[in-house]
Protein backbone atom coordinates (compact mmCIF):
# COMPACT_ATOMS: atom_id res chain seq x y z
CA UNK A 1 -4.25 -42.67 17.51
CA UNK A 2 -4.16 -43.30 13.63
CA UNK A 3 -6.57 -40.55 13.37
CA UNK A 4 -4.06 -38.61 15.18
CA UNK A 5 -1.22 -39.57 12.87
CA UNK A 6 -3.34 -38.84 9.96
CA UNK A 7 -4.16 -35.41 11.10
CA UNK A 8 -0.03 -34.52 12.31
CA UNK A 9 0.96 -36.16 8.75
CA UNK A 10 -1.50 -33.09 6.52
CA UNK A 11 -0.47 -30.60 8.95
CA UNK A 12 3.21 -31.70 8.40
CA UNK A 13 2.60 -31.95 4.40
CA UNK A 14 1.15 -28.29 4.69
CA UNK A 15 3.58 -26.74 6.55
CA UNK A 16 6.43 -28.66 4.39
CA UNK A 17 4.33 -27.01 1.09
CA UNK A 18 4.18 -23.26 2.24
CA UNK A 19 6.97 -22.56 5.02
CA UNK A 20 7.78 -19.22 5.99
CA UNK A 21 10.37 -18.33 3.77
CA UNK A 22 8.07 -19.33 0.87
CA UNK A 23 5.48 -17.27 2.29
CA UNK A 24 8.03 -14.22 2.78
CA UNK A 25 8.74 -14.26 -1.44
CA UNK A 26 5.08 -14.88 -1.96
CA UNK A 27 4.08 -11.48 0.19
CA UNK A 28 7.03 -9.55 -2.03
CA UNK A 29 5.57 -11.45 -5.34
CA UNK A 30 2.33 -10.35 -4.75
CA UNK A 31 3.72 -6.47 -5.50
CA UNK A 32 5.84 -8.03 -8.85
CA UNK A 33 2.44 -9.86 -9.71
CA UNK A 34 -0.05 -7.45 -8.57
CA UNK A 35 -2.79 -8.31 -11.22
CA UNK A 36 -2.62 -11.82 -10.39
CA UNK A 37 -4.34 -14.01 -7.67
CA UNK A 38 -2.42 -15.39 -5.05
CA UNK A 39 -2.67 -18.92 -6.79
CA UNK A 40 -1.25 -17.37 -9.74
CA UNK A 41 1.72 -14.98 -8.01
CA UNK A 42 3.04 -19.05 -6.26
CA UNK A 43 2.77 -20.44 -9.63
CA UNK A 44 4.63 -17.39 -10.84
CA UNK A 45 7.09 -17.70 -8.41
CA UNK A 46 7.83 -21.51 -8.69
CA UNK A 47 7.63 -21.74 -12.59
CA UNK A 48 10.81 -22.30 -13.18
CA UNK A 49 11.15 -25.06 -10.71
CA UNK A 50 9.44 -27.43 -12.77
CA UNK A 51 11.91 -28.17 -15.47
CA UNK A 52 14.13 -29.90 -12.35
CA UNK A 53 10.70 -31.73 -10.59
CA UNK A 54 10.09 -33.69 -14.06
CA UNK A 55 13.59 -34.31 -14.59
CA UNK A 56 13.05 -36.86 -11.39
CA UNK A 57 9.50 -37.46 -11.79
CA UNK A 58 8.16 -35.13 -9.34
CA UNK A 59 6.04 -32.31 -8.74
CA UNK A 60 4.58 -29.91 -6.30
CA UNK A 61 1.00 -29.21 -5.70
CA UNK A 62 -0.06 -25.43 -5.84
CA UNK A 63 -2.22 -25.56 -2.08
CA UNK A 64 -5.94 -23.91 -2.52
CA UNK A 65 -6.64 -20.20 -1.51
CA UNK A 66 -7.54 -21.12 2.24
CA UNK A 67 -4.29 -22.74 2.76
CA UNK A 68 -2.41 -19.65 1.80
CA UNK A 69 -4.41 -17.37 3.91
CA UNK A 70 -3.40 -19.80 6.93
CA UNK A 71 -0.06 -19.96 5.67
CA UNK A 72 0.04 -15.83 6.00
CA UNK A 73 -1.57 -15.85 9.04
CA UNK A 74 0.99 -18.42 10.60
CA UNK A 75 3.59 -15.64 9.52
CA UNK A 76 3.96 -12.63 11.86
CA UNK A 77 3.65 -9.51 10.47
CA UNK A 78 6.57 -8.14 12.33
CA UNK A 79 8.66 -10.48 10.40
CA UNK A 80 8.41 -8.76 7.53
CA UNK A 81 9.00 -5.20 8.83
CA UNK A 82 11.88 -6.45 10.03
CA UNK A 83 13.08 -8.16 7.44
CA UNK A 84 12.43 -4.45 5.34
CA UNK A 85 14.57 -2.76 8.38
CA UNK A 86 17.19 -5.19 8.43
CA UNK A 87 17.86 -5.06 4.17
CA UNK A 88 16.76 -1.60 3.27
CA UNK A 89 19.10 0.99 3.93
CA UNK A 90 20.76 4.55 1.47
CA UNK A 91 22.92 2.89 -1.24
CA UNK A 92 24.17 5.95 -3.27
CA UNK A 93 27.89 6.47 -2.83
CA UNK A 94 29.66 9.77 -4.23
CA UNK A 95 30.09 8.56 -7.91
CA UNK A 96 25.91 8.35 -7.97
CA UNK A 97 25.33 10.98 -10.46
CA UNK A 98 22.74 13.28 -8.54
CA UNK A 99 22.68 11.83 -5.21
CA UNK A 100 24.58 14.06 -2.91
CA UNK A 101 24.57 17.85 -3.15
CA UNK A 102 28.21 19.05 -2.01
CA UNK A 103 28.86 16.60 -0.40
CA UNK A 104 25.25 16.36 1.42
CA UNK A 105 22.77 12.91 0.51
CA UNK A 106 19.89 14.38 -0.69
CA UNK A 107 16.92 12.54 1.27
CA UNK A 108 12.82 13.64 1.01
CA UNK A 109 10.15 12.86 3.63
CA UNK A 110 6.36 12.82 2.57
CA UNK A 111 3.49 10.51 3.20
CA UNK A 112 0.71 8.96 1.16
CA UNK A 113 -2.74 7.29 1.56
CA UNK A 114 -3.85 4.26 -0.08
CA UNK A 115 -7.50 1.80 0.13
CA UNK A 116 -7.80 -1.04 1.43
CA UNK A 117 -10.66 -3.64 1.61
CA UNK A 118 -13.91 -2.69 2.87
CA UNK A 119 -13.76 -5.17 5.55
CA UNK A 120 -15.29 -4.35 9.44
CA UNK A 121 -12.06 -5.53 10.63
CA UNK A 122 -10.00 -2.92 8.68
CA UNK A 123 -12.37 0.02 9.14
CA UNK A 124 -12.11 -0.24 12.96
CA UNK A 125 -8.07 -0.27 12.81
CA UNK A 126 -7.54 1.95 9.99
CA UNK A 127 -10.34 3.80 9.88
CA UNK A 128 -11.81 6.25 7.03
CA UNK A 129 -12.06 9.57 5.84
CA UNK A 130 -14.29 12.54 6.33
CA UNK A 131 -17.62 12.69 4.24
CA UNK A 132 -20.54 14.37 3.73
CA UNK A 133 -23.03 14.08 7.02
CA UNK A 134 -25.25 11.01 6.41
CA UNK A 135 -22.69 9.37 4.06
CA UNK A 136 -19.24 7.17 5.16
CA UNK A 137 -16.31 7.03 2.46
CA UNK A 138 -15.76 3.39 0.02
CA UNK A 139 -12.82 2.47 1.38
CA UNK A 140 -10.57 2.27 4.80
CA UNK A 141 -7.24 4.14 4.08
CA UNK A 142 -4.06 3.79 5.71
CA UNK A 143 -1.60 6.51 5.65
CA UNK A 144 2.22 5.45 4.91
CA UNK A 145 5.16 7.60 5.62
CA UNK A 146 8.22 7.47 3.84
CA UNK A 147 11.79 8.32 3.90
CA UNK A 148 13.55 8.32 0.23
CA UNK A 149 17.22 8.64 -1.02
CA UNK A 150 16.55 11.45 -4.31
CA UNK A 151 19.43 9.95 -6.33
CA UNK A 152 18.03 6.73 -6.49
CA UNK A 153 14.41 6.63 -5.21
CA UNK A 154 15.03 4.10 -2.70
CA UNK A 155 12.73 4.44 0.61
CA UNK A 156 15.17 2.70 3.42
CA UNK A 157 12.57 4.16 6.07
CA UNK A 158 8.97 3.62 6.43
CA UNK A 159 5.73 3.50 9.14
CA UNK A 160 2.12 3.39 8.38
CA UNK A 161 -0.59 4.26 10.97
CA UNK A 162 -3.96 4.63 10.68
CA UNK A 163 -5.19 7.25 8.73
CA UNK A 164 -6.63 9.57 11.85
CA UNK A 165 -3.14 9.99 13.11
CA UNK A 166 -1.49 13.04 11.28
CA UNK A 167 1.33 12.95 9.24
CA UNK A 168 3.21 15.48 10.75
CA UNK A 169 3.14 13.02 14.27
CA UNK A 170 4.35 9.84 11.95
CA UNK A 171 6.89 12.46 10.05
CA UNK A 172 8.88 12.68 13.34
CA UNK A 173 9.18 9.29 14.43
CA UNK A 174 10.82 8.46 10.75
CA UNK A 175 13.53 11.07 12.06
CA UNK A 176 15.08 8.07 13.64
CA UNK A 177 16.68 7.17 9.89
CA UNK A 178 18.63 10.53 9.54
CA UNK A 179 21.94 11.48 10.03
CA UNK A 180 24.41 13.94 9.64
CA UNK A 181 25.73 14.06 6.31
CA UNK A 182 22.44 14.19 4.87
CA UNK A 183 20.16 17.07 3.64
CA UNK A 184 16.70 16.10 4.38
CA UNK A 185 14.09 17.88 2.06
CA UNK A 186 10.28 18.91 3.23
CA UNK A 187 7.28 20.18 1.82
CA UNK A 188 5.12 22.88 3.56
CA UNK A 189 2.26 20.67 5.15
CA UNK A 190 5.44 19.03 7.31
CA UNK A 191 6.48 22.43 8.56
CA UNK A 192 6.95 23.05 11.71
CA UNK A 193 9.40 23.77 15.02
CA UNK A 194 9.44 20.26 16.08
CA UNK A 195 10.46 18.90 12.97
CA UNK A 196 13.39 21.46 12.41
CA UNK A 197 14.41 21.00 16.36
CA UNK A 198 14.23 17.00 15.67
CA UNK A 199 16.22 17.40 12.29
CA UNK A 200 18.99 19.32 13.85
CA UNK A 201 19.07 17.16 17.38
CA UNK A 202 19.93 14.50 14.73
CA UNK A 203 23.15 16.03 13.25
CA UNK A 204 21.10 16.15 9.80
CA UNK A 205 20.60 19.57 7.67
CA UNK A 206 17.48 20.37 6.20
CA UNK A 207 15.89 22.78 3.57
CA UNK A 208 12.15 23.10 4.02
CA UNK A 209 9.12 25.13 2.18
CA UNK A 210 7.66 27.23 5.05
CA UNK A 211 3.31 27.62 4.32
CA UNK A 212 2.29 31.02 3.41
CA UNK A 213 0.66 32.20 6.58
CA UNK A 214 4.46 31.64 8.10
CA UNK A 215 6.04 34.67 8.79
CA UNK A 216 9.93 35.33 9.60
CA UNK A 217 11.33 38.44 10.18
CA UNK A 218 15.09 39.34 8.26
CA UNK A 219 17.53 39.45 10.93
CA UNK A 220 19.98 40.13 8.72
CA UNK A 221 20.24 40.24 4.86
CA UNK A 222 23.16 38.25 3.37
CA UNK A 223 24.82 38.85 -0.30
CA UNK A 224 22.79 36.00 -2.57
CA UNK A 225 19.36 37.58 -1.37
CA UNK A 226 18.49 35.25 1.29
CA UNK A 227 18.68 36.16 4.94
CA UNK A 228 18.94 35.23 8.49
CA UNK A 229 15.98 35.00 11.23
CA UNK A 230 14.71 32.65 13.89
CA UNK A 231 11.81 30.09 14.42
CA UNK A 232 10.41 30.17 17.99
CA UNK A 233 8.98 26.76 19.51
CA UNK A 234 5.19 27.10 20.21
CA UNK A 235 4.46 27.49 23.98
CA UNK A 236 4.48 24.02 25.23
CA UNK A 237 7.72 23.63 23.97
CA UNK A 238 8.75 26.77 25.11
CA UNK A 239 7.84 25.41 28.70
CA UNK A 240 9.57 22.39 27.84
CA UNK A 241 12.98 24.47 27.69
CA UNK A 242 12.97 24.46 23.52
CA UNK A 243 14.86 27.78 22.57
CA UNK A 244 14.73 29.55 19.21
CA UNK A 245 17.03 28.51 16.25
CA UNK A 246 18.24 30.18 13.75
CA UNK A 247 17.53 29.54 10.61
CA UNK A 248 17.84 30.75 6.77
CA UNK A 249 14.89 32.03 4.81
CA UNK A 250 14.88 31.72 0.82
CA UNK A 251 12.45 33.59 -1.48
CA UNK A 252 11.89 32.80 -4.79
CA UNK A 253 9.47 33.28 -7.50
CA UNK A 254 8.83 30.12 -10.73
CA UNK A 255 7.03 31.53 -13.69
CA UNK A 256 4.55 29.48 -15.42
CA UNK A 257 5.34 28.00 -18.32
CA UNK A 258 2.46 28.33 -20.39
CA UNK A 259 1.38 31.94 -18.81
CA UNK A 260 4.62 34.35 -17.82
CA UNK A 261 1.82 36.22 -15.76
CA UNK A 262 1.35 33.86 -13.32
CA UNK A 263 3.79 33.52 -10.80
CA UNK A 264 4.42 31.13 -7.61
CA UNK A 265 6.41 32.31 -5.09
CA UNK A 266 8.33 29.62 -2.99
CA UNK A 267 9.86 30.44 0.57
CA UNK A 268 12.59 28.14 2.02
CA UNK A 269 14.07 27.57 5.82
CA UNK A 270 17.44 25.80 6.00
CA UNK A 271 20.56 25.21 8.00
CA UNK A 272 23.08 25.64 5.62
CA UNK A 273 24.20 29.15 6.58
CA UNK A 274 27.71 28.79 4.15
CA UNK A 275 26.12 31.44 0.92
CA UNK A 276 29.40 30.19 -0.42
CA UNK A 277 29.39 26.91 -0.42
CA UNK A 278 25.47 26.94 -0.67
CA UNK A 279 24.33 29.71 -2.26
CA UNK A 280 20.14 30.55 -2.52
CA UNK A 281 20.35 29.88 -6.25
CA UNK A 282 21.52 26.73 -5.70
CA UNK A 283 19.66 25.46 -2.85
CA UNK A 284 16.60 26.83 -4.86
CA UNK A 285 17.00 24.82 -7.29
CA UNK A 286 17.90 21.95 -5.84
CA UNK A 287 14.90 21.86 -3.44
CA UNK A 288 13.29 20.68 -6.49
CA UNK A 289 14.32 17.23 -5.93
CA UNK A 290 12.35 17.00 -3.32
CA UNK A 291 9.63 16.15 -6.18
CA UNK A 292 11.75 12.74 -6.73
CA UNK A 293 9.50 11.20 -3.92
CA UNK A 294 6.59 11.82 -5.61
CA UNK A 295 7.81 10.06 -8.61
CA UNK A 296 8.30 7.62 -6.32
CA UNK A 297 4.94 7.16 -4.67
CA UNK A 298 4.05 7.13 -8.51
CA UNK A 299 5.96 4.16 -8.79
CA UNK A 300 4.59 2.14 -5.84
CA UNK A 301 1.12 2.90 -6.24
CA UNK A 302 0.77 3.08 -9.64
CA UNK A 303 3.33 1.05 -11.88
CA UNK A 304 3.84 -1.58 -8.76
CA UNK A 305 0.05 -2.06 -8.10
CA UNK A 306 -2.08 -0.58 -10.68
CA UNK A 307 -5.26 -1.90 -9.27
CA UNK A 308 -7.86 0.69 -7.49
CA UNK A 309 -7.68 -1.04 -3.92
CA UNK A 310 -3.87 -1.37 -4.10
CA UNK A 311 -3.92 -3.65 -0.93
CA UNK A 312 -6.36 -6.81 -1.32
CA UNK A 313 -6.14 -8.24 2.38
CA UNK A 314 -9.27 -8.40 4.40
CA UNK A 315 -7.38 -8.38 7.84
CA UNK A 316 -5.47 -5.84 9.26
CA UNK A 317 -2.92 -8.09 10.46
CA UNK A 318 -2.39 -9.39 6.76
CA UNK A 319 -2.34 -5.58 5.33
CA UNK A 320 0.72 -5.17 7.71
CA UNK A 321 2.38 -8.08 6.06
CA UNK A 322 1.18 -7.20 2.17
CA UNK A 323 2.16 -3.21 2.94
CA UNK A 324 5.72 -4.31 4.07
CA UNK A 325 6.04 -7.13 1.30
CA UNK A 326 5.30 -3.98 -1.18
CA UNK A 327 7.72 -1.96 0.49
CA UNK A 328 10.51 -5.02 -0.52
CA UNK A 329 9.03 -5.32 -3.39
CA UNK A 330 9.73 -1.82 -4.99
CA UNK A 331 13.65 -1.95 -3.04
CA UNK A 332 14.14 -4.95 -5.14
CA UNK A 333 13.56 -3.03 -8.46
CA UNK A 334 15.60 -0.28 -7.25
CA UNK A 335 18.42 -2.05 -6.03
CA UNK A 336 18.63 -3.56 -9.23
CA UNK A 337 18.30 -0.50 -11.46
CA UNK A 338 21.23 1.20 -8.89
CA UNK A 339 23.17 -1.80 -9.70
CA UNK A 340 22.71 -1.41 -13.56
CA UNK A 341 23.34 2.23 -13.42
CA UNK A 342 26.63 1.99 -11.39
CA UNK A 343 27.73 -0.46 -13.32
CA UNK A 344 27.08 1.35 -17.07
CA UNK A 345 28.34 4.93 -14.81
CA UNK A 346 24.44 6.17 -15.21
CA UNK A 347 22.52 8.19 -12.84
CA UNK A 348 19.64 5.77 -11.60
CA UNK A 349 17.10 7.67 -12.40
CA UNK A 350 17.61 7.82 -16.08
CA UNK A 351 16.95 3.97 -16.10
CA UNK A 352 12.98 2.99 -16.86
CA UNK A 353 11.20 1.64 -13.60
CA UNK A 354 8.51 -0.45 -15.56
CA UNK A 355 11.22 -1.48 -17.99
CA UNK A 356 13.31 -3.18 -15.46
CA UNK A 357 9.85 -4.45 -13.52
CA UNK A 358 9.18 -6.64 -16.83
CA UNK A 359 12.94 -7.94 -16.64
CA UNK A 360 12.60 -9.13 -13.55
CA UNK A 361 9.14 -11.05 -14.32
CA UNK A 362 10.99 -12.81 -16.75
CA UNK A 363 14.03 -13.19 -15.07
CA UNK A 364 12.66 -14.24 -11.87
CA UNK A 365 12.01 -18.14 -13.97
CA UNK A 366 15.26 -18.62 -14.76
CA UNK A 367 17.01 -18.36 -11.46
CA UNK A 368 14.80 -20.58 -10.42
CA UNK A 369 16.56 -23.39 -12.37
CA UNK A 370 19.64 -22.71 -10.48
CA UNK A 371 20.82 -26.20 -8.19
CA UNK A 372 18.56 -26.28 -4.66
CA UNK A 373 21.39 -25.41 -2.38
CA UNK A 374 21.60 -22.42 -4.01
CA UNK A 375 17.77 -21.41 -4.29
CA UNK A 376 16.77 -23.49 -0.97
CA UNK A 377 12.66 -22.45 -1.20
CA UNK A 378 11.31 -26.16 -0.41
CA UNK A 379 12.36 -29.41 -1.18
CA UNK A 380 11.46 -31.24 -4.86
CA UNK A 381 8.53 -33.05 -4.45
CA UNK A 382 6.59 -31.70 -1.23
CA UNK A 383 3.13 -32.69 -1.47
């Protein structure tokens, strides 16, 4: 029975030292941090605390490695995709310089693939790329699909899959975030009929690039040089009662900058049939935003986690948690850099991303010496 106790007490003591909520900031630390070991991302993240513990002559124990893996593995990793569904949603409204176009939120839709760590666990579930016969690539890779407001580079949509599964497939299901009132933005490798059909069933206009072995035939030439034609739905669609649509076709040539010789031609599908209110040389250059999410890939994968494996758990479970903790790690930037820029009358993106990443490191301290009812982690003086 004392044995017992003893046992029920340390269990108690651990759970009272890492409860979820902890854990939850740790898994979005770990992205602020992302050079640092987990030790060092909790003592990061309670720093500030300590002024208040030795004020009363306490203090709080930073728990070994193994107790924050269990701690992580007590926590579900649908909690934390979630938790990113439930916060993360479009924030530009129509005074965001460079947000909306007419009236229309610019949005962009592209995917990415990242490493993580060689373990057997996460090459089975995630699996890894193509190589050479006789040879098997370094790394598992996940792929991760993302949604992303232009004006302000905030994704308020994401899935990741393994990386066998297509990003086209994935691209679809993230159709669920769009609405009408938005002008959703494409590159060619998403092309497709099921992904204008989807786009349109949702109320949502689109401007695509179409590949170069697409063909459309003009239907009818309008006045700005664009014109009219249709895409037809491939023949299981076709079965499935799909019916053409009619869509817009853009052509366009960008010179080089370096060498006025060289010349790359751009062709673009939309549903904005108004040449008035959208004209091709606007739309044209406009679709150029849809390079935005790359800057913002950039930013997750490179200024958020600069390290080669940019995930560091060994389980797949635990990537699920660290990928969505990343995810809420980058909205909290952004959120704050929308918040600076509205509030100065800015556009968002004119504000530095690893600028305001190193204010909130330092920042991130001081709140913590606000009273405990207002910052409620854990109580002073948990074991």
């Amino acid at each position: 029975m004392e044995r017992a106790s003893i046992t029920s007490k340390a269990s108690e003591e651990r759970n009272r030292s890492l409860p979820a909520h902890l854990v939850v900031c740790l898994l979005v630390a770990m992205s602020l941090w992302s050079r640092d070991s987990m030790r060092d991302v909790l003592k990061n993240l309670i720093d500030g605390m300590s002024e208040a513990w030795v004020k009363v002559g306490k203090y709080w124990r930073v728990p070994c490695k193994s107790a924050i893996t269990q701690a992580r593995q007590r926590l579900r990793p649908g909690v934390m995709s979630r938790l990113f569904h439930q916060l993360v949603q479009p924030m530009a409204t129509g005074e965001t310089i460079g947000a909306f176009l007419n009236g229309l939120r610019i949005v962009v839709i592209d995917g990415t693939c990242f490493d993580v760590p060689d373990s057997d666990e996460n090459a089975r579930v995630f699996g890894r790329p193509s190589s050479r016969p006789g040879t098997v690539a370094a790394f598992p890779k996940v792929r991760l699909v993302i949604l992303v407001e232009a004006g302000t580079h905030i994704i308020f949509d994401a899935l990741m899959c393994p990386y066998r599964i297509g990003e086209r497939v994935r691209a679809l299901k993230l159709l669920r975030s769009v609405t009408s009132g938005m002008l959703l933005m494409w590159d060619r490798g998403l092309h497709s009929y099921a992904m204008v059909y989807a786009t349109v069933s949702k109320g949502c206009d689109y401007l695509g690039r179409i590949p170069a072995n697409v063909k459309f035939l003009a239907e009818k030439s309008l006045s700005d040089g664009s014109y009219l034609s249709w895409i037809y739905p491939s023949a299981k669609l076709r079965k499935k009662g799909c019916q053409p649509i009619s869509v817009r076709v853009i052509e366009y040539t960008i010179e080089h900058p370096e060498n006025p010789e060289e010349q790359v031609t751009y062709r673009l599908i939309t549903s904005l049939l108004d040449i008035e209110k959208f004209p091709a040389e606007l739309l044209a250059r406009e679709y150029h935003q849809r390079w935005e999410v790359e800057n913002t890939i950039d930013e997750l994968k490179i200024h958020l986690l600069g390290r080669k494996t940019h995930v560091r758990s060994q389980k797949p479970r635990e990537v699920v948690q660290e990928v969505y903790g990343w995810l809420l790690g980058h909205w909290s930037v952004r959120v704050l850099m929308f918040q600076a820029a509205t509030t100065t009358g800015v556009a968002p993106l004119r504000l530095s991303f690893t600028g305001t990443l190193r204010v909130i490191r330092r920042a991130i301290p001081k709140f913590q010496r606000l009273h405990q009812e207002e910052f409620p982690l854990f109580s002073i003086g948990c074991s």
